[in-house]
N, C-alpha and C. Protein backbone atom coordinates (compact mmCIF):
# COMPACT_ATOMS: atom_id res chain seq x y z
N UNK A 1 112.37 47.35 69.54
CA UNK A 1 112.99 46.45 68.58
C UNK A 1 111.88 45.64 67.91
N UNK A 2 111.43 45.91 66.29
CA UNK A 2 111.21 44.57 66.03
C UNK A 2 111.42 43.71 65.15
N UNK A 3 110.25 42.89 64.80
CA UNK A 3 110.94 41.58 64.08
C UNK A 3 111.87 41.43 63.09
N UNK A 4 112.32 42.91 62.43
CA UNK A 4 112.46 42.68 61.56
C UNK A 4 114.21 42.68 62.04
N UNK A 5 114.47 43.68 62.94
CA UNK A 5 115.76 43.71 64.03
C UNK A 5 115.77 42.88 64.11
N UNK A 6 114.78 41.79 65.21
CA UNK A 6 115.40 40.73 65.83
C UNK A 6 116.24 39.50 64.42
N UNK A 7 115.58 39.58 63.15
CA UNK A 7 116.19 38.62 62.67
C UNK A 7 117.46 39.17 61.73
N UNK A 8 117.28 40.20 61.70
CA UNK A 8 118.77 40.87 61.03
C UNK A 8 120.34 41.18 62.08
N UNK A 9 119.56 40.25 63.33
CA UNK A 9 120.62 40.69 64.29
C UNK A 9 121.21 39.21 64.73
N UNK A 10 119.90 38.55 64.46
CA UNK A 10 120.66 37.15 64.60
C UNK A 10 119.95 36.58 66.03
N UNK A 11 119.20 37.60 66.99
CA UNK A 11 119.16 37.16 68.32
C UNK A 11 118.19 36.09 68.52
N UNK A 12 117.52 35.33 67.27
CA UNK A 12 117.01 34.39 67.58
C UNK A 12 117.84 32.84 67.20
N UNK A 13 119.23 33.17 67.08
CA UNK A 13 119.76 31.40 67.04
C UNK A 13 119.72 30.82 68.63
N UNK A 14 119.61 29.96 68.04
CA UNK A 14 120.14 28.74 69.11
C UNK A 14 121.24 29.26 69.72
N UNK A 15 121.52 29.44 71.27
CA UNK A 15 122.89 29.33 71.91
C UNK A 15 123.00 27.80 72.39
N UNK A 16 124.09 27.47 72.58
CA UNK A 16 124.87 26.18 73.77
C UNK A 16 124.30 25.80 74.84
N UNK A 17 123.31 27.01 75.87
CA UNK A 17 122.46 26.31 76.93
C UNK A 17 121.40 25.96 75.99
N UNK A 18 120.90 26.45 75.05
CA UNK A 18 119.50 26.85 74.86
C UNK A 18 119.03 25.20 74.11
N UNK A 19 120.57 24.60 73.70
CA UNK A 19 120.27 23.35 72.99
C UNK A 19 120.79 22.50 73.92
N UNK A 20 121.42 22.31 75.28
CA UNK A 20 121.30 21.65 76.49
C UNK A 20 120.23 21.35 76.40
N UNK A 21 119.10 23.07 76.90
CA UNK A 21 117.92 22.82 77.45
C UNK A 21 116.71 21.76 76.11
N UNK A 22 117.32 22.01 75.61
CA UNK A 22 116.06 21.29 74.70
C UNK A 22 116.49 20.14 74.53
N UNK A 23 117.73 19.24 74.34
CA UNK A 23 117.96 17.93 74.46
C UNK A 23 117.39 17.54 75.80
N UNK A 24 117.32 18.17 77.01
CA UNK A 24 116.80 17.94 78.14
C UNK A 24 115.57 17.57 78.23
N UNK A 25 114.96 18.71 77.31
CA UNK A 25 113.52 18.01 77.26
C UNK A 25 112.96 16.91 76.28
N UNK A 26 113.59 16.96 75.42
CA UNK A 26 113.71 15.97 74.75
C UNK A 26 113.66 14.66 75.35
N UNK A 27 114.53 14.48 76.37
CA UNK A 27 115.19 13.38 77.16
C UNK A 27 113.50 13.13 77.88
N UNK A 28 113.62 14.44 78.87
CA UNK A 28 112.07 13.92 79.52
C UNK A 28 111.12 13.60 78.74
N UNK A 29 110.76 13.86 77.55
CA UNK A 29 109.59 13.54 76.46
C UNK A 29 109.88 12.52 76.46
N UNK A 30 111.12 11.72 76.21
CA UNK A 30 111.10 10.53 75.79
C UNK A 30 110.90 9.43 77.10
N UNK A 31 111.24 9.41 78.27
CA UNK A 31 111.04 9.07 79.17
C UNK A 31 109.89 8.70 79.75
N UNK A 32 108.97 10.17 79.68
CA UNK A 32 107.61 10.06 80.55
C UNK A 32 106.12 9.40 78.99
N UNK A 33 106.82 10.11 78.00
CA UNK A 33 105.58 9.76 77.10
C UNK A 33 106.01 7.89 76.28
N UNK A 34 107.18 8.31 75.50
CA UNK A 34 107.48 7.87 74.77
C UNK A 34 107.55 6.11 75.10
N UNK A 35 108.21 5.91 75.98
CA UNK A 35 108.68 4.88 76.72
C UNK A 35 107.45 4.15 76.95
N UNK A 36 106.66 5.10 77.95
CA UNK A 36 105.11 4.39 78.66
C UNK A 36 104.69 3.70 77.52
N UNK A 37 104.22 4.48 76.58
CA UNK A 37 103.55 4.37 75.55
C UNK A 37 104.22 3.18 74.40
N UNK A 38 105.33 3.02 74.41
CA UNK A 38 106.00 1.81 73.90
C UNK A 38 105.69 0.40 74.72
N UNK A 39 106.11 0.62 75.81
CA UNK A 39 105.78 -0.58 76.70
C UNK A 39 104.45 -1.08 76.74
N UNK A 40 103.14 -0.01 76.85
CA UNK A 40 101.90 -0.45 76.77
C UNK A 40 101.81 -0.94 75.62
N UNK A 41 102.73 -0.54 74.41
CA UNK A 41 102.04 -1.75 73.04
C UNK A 41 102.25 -2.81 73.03
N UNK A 42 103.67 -2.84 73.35
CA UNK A 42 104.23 -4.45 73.33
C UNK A 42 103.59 -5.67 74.32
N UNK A 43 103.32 -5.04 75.47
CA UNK A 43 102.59 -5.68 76.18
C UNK A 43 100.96 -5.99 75.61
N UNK A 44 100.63 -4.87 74.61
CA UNK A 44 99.19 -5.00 74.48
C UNK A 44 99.17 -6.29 73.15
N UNK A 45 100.31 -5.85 72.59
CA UNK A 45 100.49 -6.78 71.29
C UNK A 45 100.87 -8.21 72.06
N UNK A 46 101.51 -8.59 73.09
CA UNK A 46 102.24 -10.10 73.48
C UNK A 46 100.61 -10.56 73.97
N UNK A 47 99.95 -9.25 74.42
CA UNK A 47 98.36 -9.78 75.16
C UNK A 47 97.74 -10.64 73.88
N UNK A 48 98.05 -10.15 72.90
CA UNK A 48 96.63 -10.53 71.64
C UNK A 48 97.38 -11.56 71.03
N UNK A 49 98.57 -11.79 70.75
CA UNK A 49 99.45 -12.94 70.58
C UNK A 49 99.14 -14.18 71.46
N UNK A 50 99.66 -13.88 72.58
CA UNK A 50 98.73 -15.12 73.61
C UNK A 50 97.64 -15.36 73.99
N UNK A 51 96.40 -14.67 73.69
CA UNK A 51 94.98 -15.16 73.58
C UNK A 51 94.99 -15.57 71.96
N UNK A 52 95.20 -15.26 71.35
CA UNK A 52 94.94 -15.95 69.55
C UNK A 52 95.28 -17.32 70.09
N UNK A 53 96.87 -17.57 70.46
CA UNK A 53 96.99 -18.45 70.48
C UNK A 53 96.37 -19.91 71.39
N UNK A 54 95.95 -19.37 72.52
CA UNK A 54 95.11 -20.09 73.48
C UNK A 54 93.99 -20.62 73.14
N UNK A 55 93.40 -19.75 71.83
CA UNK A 55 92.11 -20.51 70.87
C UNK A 55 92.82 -22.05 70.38
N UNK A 56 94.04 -22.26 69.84
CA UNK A 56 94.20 -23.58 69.27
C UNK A 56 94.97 -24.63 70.13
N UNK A 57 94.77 -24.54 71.08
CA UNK A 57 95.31 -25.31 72.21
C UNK A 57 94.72 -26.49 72.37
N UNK A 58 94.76 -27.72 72.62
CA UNK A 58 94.25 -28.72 72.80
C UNK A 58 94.50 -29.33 74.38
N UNK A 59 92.86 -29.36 74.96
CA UNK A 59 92.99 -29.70 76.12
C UNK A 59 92.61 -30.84 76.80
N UNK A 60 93.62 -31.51 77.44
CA UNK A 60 93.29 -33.37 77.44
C UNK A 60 92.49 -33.30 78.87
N UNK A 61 91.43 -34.34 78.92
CA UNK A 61 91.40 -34.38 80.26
C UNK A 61 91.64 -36.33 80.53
N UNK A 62 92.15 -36.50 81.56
CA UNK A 62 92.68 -37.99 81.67
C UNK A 62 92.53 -38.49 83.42
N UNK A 63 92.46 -39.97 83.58
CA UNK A 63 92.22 -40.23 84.71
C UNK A 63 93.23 -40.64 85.17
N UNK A 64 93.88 -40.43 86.76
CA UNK A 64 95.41 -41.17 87.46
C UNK A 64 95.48 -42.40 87.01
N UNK A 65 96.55 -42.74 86.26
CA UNK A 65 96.69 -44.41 87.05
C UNK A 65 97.17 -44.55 88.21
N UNK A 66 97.66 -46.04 88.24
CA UNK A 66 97.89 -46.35 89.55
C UNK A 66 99.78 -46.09 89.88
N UNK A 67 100.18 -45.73 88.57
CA UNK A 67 101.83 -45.49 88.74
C UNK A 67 101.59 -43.69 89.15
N UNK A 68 100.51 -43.03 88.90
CA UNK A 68 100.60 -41.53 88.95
C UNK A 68 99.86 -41.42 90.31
N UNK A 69 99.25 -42.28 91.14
CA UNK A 69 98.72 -42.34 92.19
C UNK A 69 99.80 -42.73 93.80
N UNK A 70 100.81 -43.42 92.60
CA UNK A 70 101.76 -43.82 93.66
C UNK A 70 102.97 -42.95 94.16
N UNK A 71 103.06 -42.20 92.84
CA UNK A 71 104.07 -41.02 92.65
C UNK A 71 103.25 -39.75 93.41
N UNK A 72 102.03 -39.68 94.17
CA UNK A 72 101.82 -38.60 94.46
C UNK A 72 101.66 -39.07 95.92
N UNK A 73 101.07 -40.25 96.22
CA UNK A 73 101.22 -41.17 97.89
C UNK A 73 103.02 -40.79 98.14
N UNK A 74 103.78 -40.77 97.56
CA UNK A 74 105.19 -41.08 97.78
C UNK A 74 105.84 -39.57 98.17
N UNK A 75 105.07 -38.57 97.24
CA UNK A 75 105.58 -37.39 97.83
C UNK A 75 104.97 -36.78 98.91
N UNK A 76 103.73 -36.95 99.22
CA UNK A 76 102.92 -36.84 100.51
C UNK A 76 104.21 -37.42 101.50
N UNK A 77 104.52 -38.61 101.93
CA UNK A 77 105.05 -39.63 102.68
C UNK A 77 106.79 -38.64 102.44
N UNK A 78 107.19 -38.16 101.58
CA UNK A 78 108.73 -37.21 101.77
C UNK A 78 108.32 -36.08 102.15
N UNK A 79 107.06 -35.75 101.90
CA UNK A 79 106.90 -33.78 102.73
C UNK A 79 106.40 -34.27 104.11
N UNK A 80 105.92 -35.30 104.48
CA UNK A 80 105.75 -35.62 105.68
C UNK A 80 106.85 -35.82 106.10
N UNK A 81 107.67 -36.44 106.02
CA UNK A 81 109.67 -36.34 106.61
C UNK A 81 110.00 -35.35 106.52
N UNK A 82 109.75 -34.73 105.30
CA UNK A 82 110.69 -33.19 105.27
C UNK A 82 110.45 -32.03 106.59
N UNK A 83 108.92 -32.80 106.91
CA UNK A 83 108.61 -31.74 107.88
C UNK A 83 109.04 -32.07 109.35
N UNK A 84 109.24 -33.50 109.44
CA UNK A 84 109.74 -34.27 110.76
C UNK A 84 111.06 -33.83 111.61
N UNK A 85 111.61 -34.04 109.80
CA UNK A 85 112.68 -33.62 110.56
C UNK A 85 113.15 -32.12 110.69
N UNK A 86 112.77 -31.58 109.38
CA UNK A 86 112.24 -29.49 110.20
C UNK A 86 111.96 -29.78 111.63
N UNK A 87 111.00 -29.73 112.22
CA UNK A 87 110.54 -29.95 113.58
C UNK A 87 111.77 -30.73 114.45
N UNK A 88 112.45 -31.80 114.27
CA UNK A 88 113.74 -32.05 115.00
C UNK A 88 114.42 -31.33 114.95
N UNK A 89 115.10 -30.59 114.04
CA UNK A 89 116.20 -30.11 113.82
C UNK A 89 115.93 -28.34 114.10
N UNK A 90 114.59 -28.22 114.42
CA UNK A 90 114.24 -26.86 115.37
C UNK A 90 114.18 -26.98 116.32
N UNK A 91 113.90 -28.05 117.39
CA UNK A 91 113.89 -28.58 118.56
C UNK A 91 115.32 -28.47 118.61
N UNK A 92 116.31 -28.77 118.26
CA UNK A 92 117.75 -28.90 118.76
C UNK A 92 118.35 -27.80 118.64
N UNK A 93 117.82 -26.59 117.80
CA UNK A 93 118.32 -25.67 117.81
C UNK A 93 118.25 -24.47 118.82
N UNK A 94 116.75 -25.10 119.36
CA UNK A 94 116.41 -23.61 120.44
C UNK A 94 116.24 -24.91 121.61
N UNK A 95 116.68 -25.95 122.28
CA UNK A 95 117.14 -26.98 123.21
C UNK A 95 118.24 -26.74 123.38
């Protein structure tokens, strides 16, 4: 048989599996290449978006006062309770 048969006969259309099978692969193309390759831009593009922007940032530097000194003595002095009573209230549980 040749080519010239095969196309006067028709035996090269598409059948019903034959376009399953190729939406199938289709599907995997899009999956393994397509996808990766999308995600690495957007991520590569949000990368260069947030370093541009980190150039115009303005960065303070400042010394405690004594109200921001007291607010940090005060939470020391509640994680020290918080932990007191953790430690009681594990003691009573295995007591």
């Amino acid at each position: 048989m040749n080519i010239n048969e095969l196309f006067k006969n028709r035996k090269l259309r598409i059948g019903f599996t034959s376009f399953i099978g190729l939406v199938f692969i289709g599907f995997l193309t899009g999956w393994i290449f397509l996808i990766p390759i999308a995600t690495v831009a957007f991520l590569l593009y949000g990368y260069i978006v947030y370093t541009r922007d980190q150039k115009h940032r303005i960065s303070l530097n400042y010394k405690p006062n004594e109200a921001m000194k007291a607010i940090a003595r005060r939470e020391i002095e509640l994680n020290k309770e918080k932990r007191i009573i953790y430690e009681q209230m594990k003691g009573e549980k295995v007591g």
